[in-house]
C-alpha atoms as a PDB file:
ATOM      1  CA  UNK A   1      23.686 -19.396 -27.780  1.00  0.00           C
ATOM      2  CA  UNK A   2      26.166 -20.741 -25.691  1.00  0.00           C
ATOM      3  CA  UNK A   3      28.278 -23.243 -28.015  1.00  0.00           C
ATOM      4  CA  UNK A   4      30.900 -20.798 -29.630  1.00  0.00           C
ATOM      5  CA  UNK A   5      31.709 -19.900 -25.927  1.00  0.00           C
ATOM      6  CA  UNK A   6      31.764 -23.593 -24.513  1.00  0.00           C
ATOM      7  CA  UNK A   7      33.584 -25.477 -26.888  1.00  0.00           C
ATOM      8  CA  UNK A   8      37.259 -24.366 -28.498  1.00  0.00           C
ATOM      9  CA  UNK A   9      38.003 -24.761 -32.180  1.00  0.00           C
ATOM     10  CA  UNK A  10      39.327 -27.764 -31.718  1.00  0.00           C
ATOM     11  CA  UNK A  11      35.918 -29.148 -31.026  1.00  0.00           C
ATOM     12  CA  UNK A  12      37.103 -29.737 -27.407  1.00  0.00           C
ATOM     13  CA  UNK A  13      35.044 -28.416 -24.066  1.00  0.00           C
ATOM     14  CA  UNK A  14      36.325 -25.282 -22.719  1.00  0.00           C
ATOM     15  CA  UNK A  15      33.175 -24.701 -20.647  1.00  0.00           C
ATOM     16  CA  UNK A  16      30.366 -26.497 -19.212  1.00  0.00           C
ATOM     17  CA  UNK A  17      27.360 -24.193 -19.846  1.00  0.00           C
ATOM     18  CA  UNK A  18      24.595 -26.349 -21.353  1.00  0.00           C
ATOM     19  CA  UNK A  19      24.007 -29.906 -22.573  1.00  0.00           C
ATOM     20  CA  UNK A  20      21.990 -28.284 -25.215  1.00  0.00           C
ATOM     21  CA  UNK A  21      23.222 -29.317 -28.865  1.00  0.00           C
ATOM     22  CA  UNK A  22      26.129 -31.526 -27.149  1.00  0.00           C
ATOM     23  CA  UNK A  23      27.523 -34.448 -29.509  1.00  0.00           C
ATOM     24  CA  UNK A  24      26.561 -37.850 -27.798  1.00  0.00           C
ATOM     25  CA  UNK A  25      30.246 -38.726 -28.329  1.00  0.00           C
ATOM     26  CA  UNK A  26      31.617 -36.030 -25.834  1.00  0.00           C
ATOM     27  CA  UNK A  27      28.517 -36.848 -23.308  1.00  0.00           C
ATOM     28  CA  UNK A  28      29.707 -40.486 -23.641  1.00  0.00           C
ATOM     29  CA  UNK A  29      33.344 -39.025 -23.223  1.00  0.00           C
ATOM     30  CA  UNK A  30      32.473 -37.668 -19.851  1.00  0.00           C
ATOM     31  CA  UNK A  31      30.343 -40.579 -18.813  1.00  0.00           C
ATOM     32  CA  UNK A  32      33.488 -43.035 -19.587  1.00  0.00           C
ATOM     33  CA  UNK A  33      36.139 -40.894 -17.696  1.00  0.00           C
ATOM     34  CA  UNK A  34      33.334 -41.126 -14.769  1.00  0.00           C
ATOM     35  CA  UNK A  35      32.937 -44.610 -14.621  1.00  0.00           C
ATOM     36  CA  UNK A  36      36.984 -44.645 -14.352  1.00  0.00           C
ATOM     37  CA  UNK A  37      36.459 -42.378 -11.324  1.00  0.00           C
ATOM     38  CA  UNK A  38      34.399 -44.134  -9.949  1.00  0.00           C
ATOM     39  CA  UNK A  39      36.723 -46.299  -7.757  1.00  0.00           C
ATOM     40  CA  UNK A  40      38.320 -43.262  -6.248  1.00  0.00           C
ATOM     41  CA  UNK A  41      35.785 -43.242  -3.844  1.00  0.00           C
ATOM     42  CA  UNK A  42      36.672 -47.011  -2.549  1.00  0.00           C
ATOM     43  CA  UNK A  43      40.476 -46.146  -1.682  1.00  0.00           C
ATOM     44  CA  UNK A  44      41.552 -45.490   1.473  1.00  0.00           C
ATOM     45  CA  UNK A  45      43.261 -42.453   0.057  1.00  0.00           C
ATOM     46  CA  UNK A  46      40.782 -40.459  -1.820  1.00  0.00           C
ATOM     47  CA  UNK A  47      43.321 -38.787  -4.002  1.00  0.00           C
ATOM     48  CA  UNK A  48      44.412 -37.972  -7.522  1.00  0.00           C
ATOM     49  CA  UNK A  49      47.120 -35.252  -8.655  1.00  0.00           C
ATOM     50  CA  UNK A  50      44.677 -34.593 -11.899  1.00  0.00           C
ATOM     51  CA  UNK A  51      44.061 -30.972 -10.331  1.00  0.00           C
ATOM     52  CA  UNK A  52      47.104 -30.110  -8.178  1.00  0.00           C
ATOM     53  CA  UNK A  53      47.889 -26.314  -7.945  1.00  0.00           C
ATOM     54  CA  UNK A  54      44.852 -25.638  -9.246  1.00  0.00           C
ATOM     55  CA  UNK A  55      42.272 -23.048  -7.290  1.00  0.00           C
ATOM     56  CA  UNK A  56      38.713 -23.999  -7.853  1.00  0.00           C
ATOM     57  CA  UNK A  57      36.344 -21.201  -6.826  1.00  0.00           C
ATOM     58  CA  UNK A  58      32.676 -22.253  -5.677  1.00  0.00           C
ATOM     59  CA  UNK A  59      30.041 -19.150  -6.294  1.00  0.00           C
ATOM     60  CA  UNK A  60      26.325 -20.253  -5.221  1.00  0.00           C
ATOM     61  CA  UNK A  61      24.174 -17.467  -5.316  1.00  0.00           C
ATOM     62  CA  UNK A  62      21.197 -19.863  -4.556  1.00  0.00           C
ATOM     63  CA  UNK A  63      21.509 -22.648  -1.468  1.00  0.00           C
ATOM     64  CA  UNK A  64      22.555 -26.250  -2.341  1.00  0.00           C
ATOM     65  CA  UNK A  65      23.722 -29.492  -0.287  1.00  0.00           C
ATOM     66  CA  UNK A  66      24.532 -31.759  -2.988  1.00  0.00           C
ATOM     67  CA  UNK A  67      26.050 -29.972  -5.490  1.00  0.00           C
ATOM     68  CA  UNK A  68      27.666 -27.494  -3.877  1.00  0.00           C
ATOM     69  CA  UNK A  69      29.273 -30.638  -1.752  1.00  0.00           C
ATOM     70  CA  UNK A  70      29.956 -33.117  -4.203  1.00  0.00           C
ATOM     71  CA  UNK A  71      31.745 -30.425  -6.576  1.00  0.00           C
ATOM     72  CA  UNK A  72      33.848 -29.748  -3.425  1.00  0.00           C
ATOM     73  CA  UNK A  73      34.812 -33.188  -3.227  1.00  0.00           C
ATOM     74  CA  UNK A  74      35.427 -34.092  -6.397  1.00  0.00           C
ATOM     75  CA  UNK A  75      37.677 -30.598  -6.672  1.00  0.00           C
ATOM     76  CA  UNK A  76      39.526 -31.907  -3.601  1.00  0.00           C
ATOM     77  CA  UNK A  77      39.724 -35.826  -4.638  1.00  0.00           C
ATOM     78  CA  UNK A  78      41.545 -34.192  -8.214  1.00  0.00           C
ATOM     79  CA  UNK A  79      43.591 -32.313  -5.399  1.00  0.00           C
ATOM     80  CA  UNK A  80      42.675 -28.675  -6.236  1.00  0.00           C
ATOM     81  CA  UNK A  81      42.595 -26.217  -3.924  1.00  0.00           C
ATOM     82  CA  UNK A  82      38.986 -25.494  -3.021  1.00  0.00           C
ATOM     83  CA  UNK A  83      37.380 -21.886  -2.039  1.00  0.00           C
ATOM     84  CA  UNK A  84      34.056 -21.686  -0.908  1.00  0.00           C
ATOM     85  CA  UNK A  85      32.867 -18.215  -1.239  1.00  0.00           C
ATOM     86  CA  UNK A  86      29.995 -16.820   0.893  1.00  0.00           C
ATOM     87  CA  UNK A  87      27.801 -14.479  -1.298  1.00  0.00           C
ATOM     88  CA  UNK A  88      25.896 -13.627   1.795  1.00  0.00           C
ATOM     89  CA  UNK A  89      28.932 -11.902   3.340  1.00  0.00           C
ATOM     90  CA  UNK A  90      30.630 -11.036  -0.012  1.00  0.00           C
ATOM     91  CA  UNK A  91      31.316  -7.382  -1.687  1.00  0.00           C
ATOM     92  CA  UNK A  92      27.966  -8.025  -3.177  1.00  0.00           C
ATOM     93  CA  UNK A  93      25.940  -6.755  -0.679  1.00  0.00           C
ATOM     94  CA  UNK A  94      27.741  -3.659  -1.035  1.00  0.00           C
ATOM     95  CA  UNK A  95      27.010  -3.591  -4.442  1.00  0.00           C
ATOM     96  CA  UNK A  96      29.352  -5.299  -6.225  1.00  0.00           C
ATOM     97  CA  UNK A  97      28.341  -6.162  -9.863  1.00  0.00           C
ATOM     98  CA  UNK A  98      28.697  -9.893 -10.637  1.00  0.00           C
ATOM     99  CA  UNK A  99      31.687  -9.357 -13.297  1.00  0.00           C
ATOM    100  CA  UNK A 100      33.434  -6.913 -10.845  1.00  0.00           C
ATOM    101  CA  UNK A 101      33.344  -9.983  -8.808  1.00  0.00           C
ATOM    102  CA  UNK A 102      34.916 -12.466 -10.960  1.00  0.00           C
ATOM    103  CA  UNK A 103      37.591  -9.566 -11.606  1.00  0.00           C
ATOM    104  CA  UNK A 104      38.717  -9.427  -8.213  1.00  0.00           C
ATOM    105  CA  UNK A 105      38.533 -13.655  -8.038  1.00  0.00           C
ATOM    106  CA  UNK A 106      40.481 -13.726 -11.372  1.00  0.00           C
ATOM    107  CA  UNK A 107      43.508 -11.333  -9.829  1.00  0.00           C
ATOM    108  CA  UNK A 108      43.553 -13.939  -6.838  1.00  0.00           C
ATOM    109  CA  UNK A 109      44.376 -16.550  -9.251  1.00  0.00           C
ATOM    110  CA  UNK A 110      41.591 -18.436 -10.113  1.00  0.00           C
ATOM    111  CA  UNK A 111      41.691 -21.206 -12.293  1.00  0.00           C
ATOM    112  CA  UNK A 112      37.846 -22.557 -12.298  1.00  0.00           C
ATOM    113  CA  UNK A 113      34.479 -21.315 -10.718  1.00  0.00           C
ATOM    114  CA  UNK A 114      31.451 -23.311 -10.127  1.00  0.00           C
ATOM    115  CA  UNK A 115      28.753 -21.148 -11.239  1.00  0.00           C
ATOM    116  CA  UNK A 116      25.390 -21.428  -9.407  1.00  0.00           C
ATOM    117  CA  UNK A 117      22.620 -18.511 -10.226  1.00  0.00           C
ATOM    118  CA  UNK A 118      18.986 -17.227 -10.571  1.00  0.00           C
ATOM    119  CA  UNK A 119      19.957 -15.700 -13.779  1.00  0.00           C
ATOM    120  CA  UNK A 120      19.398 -18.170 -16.152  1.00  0.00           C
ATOM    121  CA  UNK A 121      22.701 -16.194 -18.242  1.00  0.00           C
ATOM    122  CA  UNK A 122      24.774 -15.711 -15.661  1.00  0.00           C
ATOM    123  CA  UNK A 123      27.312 -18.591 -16.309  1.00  0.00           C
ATOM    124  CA  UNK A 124      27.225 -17.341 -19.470  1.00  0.00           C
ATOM    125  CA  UNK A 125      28.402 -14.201 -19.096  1.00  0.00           C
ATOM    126  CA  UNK A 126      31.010 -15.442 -17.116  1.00  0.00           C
ATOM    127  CA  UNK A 127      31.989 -17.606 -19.579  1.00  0.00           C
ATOM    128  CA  UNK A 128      32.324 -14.325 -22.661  1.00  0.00           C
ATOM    129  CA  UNK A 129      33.943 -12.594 -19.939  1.00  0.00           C
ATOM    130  CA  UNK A 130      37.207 -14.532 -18.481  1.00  0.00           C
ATOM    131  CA  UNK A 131      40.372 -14.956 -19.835  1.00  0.00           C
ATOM    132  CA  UNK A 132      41.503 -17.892 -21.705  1.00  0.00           C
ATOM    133  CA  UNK A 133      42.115 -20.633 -19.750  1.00  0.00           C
ATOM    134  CA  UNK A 134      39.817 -19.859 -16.801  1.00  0.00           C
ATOM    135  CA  UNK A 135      36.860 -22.440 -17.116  1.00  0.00           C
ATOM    136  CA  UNK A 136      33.199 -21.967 -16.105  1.00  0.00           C
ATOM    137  CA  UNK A 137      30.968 -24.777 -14.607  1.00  0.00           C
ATOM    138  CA  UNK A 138      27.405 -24.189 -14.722  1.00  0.00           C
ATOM    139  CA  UNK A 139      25.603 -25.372 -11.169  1.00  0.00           C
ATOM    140  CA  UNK A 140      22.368 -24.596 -11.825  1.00  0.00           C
ATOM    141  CA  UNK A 141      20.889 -21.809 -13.986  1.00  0.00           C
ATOM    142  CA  UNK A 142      17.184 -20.282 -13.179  1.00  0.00           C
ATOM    143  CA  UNK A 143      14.777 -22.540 -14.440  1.00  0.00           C
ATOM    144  CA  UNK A 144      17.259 -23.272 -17.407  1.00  0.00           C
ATOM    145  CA  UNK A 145      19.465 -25.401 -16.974  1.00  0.00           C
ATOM    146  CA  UNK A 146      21.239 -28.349 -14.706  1.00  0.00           C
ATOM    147  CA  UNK A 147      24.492 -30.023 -16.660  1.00  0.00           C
ATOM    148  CA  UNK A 148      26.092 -31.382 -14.667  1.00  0.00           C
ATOM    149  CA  UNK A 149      22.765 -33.114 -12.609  1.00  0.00           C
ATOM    150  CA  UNK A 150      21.571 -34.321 -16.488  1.00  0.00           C
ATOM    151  CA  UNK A 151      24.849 -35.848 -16.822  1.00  0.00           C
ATOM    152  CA  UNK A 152      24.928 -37.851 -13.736  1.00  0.00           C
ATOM    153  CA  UNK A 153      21.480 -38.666 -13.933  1.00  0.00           C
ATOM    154  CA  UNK A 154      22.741 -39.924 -17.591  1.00  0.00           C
ATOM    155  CA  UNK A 155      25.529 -41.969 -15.808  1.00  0.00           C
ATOM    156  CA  UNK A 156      23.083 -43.528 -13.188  1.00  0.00           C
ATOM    157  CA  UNK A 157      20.567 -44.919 -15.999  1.00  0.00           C
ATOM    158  CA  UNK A 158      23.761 -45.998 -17.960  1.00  0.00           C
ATOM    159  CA  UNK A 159      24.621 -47.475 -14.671  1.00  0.00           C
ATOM    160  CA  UNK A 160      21.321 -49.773 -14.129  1.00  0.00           C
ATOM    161  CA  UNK A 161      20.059 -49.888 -17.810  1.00  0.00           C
ATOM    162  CA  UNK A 162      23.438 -50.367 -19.746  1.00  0.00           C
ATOM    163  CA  UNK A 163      22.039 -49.300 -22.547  1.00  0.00           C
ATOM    164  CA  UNK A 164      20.165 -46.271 -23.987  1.00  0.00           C
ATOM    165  CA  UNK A 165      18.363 -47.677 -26.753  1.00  0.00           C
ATOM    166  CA  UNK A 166      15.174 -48.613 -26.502  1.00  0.00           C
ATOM    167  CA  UNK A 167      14.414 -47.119 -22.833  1.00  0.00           C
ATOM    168  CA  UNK A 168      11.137 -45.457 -21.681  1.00  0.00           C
ATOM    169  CA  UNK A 169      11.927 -42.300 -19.315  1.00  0.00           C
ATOM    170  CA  UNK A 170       9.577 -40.240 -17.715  1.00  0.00           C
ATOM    171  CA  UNK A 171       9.727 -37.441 -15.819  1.00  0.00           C
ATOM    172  CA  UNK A 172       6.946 -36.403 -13.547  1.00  0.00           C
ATOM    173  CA  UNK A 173       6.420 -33.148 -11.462  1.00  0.00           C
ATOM    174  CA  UNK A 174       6.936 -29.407 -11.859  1.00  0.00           C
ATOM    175  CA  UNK A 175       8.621 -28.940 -15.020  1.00  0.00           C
ATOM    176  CA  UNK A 176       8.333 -26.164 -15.744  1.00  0.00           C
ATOM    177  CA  UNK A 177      10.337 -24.539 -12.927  1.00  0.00           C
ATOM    178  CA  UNK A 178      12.778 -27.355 -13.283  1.00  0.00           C
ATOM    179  CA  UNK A 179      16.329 -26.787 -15.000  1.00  0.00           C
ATOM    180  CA  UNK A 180      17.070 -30.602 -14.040  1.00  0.00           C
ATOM    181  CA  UNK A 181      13.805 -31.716 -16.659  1.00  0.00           C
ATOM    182  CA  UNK A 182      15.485 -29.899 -19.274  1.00  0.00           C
ATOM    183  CA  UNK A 183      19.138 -30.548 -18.574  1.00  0.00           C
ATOM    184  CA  UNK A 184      18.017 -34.598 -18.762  1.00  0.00           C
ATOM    185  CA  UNK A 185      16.210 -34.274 -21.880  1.00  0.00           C
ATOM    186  CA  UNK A 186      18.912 -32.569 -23.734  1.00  0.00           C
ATOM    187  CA  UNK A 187      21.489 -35.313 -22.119  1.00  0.00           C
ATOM    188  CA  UNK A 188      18.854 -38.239 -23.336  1.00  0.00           C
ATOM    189  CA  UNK A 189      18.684 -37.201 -26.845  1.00  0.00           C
ATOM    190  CA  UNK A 190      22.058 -37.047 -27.186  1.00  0.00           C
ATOM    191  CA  UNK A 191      22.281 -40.022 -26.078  1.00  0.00           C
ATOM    192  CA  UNK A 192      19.616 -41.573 -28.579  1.00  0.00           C
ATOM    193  CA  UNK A 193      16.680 -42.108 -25.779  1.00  0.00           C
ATOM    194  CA  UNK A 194      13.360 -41.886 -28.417  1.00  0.00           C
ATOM    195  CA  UNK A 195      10.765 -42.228 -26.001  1.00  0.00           C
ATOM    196  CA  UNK A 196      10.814 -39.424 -22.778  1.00  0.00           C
ATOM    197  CA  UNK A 197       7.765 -38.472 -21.144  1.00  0.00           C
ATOM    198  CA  UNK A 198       6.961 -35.916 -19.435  1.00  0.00           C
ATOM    199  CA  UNK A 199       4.103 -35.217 -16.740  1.00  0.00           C
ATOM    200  CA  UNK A 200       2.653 -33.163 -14.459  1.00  0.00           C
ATOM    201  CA  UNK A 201      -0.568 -30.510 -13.979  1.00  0.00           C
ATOM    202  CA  UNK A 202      -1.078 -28.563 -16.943  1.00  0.00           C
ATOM    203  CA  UNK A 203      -0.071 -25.157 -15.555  1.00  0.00           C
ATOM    204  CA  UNK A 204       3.262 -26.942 -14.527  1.00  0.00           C
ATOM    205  CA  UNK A 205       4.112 -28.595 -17.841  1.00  0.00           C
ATOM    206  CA  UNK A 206       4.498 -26.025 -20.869  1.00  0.00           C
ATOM    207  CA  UNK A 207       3.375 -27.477 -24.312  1.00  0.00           C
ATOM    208  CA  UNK A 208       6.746 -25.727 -25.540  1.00  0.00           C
ATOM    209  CA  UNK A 209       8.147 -29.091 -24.568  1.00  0.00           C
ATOM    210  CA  UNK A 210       6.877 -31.142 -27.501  1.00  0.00           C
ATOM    211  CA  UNK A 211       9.329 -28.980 -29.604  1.00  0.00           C
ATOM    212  CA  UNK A 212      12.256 -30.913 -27.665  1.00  0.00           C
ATOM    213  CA  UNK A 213      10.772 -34.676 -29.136  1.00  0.00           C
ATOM    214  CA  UNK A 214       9.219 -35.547 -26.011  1.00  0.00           C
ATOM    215  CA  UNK A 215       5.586 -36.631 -24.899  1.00  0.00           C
ATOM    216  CA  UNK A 216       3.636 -34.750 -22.321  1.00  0.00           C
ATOM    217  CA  UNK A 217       1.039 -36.389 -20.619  1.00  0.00           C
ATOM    218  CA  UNK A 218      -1.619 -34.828 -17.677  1.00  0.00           C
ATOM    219  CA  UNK A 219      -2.662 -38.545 -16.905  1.00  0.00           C
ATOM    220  CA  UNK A 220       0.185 -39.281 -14.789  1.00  0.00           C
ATOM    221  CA  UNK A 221      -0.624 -43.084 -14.404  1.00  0.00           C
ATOM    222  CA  UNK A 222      -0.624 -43.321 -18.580  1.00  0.00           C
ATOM    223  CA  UNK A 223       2.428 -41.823 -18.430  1.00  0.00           C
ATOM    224  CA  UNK A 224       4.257 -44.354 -15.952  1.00  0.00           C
ATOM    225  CA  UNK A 225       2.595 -47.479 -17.449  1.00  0.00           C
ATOM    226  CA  UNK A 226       5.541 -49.519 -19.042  1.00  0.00           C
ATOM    227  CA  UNK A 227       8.625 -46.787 -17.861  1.00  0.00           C
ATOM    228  CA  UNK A 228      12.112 -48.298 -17.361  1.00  0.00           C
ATOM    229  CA  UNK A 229      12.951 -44.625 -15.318  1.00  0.00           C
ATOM    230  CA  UNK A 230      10.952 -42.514 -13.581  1.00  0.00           C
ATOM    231  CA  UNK A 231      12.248 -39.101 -12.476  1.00  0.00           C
ATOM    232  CA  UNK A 232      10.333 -37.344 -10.130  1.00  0.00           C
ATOM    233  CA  UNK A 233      10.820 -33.612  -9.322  1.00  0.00           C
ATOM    234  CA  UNK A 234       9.391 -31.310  -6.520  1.00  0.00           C
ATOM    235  CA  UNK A 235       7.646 -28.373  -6.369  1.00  0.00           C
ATOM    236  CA  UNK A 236       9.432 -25.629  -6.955  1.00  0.00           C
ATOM    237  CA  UNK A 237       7.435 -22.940  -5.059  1.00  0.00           C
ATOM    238  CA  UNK A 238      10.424 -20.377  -4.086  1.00  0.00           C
ATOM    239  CA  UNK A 239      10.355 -19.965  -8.304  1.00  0.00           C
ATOM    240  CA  UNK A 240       6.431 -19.519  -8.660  1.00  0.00           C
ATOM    241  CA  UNK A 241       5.267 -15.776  -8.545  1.00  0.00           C
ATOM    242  CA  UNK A 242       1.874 -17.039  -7.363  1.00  0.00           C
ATOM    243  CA  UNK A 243       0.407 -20.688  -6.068  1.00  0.00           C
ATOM    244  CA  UNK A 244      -0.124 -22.781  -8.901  1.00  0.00           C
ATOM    245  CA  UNK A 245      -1.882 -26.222  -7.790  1.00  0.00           C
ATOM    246  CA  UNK A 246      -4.556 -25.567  -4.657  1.00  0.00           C
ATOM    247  CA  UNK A 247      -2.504 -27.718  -2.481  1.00  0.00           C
ATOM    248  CA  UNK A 248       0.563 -30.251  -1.599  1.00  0.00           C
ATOM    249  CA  UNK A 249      -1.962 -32.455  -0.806  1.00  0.00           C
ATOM    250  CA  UNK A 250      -3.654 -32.324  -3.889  1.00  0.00           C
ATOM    251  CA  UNK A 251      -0.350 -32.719  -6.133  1.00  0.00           C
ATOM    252  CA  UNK A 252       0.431 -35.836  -3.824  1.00  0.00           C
ATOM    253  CA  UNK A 253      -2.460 -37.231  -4.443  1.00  0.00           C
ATOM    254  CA  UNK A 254      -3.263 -36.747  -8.976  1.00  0.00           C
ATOM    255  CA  UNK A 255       0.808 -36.932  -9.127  1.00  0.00           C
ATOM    256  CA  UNK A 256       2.603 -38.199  -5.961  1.00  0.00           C
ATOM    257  CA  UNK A 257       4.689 -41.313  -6.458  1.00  0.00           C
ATOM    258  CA  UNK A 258       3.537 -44.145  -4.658  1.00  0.00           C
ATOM    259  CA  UNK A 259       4.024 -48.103  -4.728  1.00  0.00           C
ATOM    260  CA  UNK A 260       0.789 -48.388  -6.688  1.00  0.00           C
ATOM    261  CA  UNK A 261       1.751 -45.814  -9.359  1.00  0.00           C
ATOM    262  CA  UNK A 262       5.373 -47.447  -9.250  1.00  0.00           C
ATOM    263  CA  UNK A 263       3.297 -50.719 -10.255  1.00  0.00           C
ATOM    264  CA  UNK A 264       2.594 -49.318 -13.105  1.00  0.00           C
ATOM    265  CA  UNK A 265       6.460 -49.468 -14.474  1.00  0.00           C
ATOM    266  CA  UNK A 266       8.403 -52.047 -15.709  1.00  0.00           C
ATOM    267  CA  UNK A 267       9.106 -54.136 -12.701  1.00  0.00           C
ATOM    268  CA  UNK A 268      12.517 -53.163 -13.378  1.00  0.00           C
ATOM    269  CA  UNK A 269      12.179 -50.016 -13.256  1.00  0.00           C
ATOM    270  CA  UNK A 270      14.474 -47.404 -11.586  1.00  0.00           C
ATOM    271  CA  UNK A 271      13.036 -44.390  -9.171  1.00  0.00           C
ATOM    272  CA  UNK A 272      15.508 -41.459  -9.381  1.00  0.00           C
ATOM    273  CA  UNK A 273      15.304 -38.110  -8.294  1.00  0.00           C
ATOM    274  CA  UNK A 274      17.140 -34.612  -7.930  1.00  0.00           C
ATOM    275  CA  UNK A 275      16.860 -33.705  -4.411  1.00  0.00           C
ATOM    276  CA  UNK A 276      15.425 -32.286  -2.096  1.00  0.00           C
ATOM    277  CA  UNK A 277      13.242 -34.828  -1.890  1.00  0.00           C
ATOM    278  CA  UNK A 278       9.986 -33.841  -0.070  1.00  0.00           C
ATOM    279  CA  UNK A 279       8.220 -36.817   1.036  1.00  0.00           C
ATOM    280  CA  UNK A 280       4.498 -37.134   1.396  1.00  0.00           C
ATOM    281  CA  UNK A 281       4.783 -34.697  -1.808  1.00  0.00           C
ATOM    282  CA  UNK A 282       6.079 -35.984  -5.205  1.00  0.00           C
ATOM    283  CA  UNK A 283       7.126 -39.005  -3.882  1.00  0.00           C
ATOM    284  CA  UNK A 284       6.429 -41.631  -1.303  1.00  0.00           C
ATOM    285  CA  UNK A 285       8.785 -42.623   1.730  1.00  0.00           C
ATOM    286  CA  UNK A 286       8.245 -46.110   0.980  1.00  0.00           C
ATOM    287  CA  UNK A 287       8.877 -45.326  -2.888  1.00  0.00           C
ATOM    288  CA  UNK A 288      11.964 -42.802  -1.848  1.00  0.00           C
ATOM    289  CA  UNK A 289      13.067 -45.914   0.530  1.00  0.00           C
ATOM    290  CA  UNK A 290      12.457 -48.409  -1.772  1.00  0.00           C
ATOM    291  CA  UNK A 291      14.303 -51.444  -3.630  1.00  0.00           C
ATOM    292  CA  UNK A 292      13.591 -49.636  -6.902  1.00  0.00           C
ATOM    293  CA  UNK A 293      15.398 -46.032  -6.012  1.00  0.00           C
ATOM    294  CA  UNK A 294      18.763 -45.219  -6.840  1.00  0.00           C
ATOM    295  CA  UNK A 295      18.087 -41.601  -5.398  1.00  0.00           C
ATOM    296  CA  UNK A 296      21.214 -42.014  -2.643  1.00  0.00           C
ATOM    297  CA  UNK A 297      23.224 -43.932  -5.765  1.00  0.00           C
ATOM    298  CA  UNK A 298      22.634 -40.881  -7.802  1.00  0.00           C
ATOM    299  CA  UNK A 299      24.618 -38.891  -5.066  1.00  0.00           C
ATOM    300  CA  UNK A 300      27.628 -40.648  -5.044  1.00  0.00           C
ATOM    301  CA  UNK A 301      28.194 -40.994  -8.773  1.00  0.00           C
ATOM    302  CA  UNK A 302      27.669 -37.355  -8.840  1.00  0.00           C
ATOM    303  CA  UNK A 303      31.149 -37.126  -7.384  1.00  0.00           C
ATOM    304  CA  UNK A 304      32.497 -38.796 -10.225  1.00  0.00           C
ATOM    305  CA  UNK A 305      30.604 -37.007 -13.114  1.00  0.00           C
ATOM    306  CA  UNK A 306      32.195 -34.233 -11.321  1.00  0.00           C
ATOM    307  CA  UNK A 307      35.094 -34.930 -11.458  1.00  0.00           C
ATOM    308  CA  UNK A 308      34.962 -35.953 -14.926  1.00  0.00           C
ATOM    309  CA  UNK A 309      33.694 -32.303 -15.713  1.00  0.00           C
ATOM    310  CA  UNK A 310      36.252 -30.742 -13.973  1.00  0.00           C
ATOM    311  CA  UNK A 311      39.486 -33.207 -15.307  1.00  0.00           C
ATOM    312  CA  UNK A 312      38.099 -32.866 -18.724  1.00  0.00           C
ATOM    313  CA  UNK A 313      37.860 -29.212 -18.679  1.00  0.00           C
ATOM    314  CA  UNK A 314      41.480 -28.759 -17.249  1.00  0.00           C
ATOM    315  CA  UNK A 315      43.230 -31.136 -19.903  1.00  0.00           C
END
């Protein structure tokens, strides 16, 4: 749906909209110019003139910390001039359409927005709907979809593991609420990852998913045993129309992370995770804590992938 709209003739990225159906070569593109980011962050002067005179416009329509943080960062780092728009005190309430919006941000001289919406199309229709040369970032769509989280989660294995082939993933929670599940399994296919499980309660893991090449297991411990990553994810109640498991306490305890289901892994293995974490629920303090996380890690390279995104796009 959305490849004639993100990527130009050329074959080059004019949007970032999905990792669906991206090449492994352009994911590896963005991971590379990352990793040469990556030392920004240790200067003393956090600066590069990649994005100077540029206006980056930040739309969340849903609440964020990370994201909406680190893609404020990394807009400033690249130099760009940064707008954080409040929605909550924004034309919308009056009942402003969502296009009539971007009109009005367009006139002011926009150069990039930051997309993040319920509407699983909304970046989307962004995207049909600006003039050439204004570039859309997808922040989080719905349930749909997560690039730019797959792609640093995609840098932080890369990070750790090195290498792709051969690697066990699973990912273990509410997926089907969960754009960042099915941002990271587009991302690891690309990539050439064969073996990604996925596992949760039934209700919360649709079937659907063995279309995308992956495994889904309901015997979370199975589904762990051997792993060099394990993703968890949290409940995402604020997107269920009614209570699907009978309690936190319940999910904790058939599919909670904890050092004895982490035993289960490689010994190697990695614990990541998208944030908010919510402890005592998916995942264990002492597991969240842990040697084996790289949930804080994941953070800061999301700053680079970020900036990656956003240099690429501008080029």
């Amino acid at each position: 749906m959305t490849e004639d709209v993100q990527i130009n003739e050329g074959g080059t990225l004019r949007h970032l909209l999905t990792l669906e159906n991206l090449s492994g070569d352009l994911v590896t593109e963005i991971l590379d110019r990352a990793q040469n980011f990556l030392s920004v962050g240790d200067r003393r002067t956090k600066k590069l003139p990649l994005l100077r005179g540029r206006s980056v416009f930040n739309l969340f329509f849903e609440n964020s910390t990370r994201t909406r943080t680190t893609f404020e960062i990394a807009a400033k780092r690249l130099s760009a001039d940064v707008v954080n728009l409040n929605i909550a005190t924004s034309s919308q309430s009056k009942g402003e359409s969502l296009l009539d919006m971007i009109d009005n941000l367009v006139a002011m001289q926009a150069d990039m927005f930051v997309v993040r919406h319920a509407d699983s199309d909304a970046a989307y229709r962004i995207a049909k709907h600006v003039p050439k040369g204004i570039h859309i970032i997808n922040a989080g769509a719905g349930s749909h979809s997560h690039p730019t989280q797959g792609l640093l989660d995609a840098f932080t294995i890369r990070h750790f593991k090195k290498d792709f082939s051969g690697l066990k993933i699973v990912i273990i929670g509410d997926i089907l609420h969960s754009r960042v599940a099915r941002s990271q399994i587009h991302v690891l296919k690309a990539l050439g990852v064969n073996e990604i499980r996925v596992a949760g309660p039934k209700v919360l893991v649709p079937e659907v998913l063995t279309e995308m090449g992956v495994t889904v297991y309901n015997d979370v411990d199975a589904a762990i045993e051997g792993v060099d990553v394990v993703t968890t994810l949290r409940l995402q109640n604020e997107r269920m129309k009614a209570s699907l498991i009978p309690s936190t306490q319940d999910f904790y305890k058939d599919y909670g992370l904890t050092k004895e289901r982490l035993a289960l892994a490689h010994p190697q293995a990695i614990v990541m995770h998208p944030g908010p974490i919510n402890r005592g629920v998916e995942i264990a303090s002492d597991v969240a804590d842990g040697a084996q996380s790289v949930i804080l890690r994941q953070v800061t390279f999301g700053i680079a992938v970020r900036m990656a995104v956003m240099s690429l796009l501008q080029d």
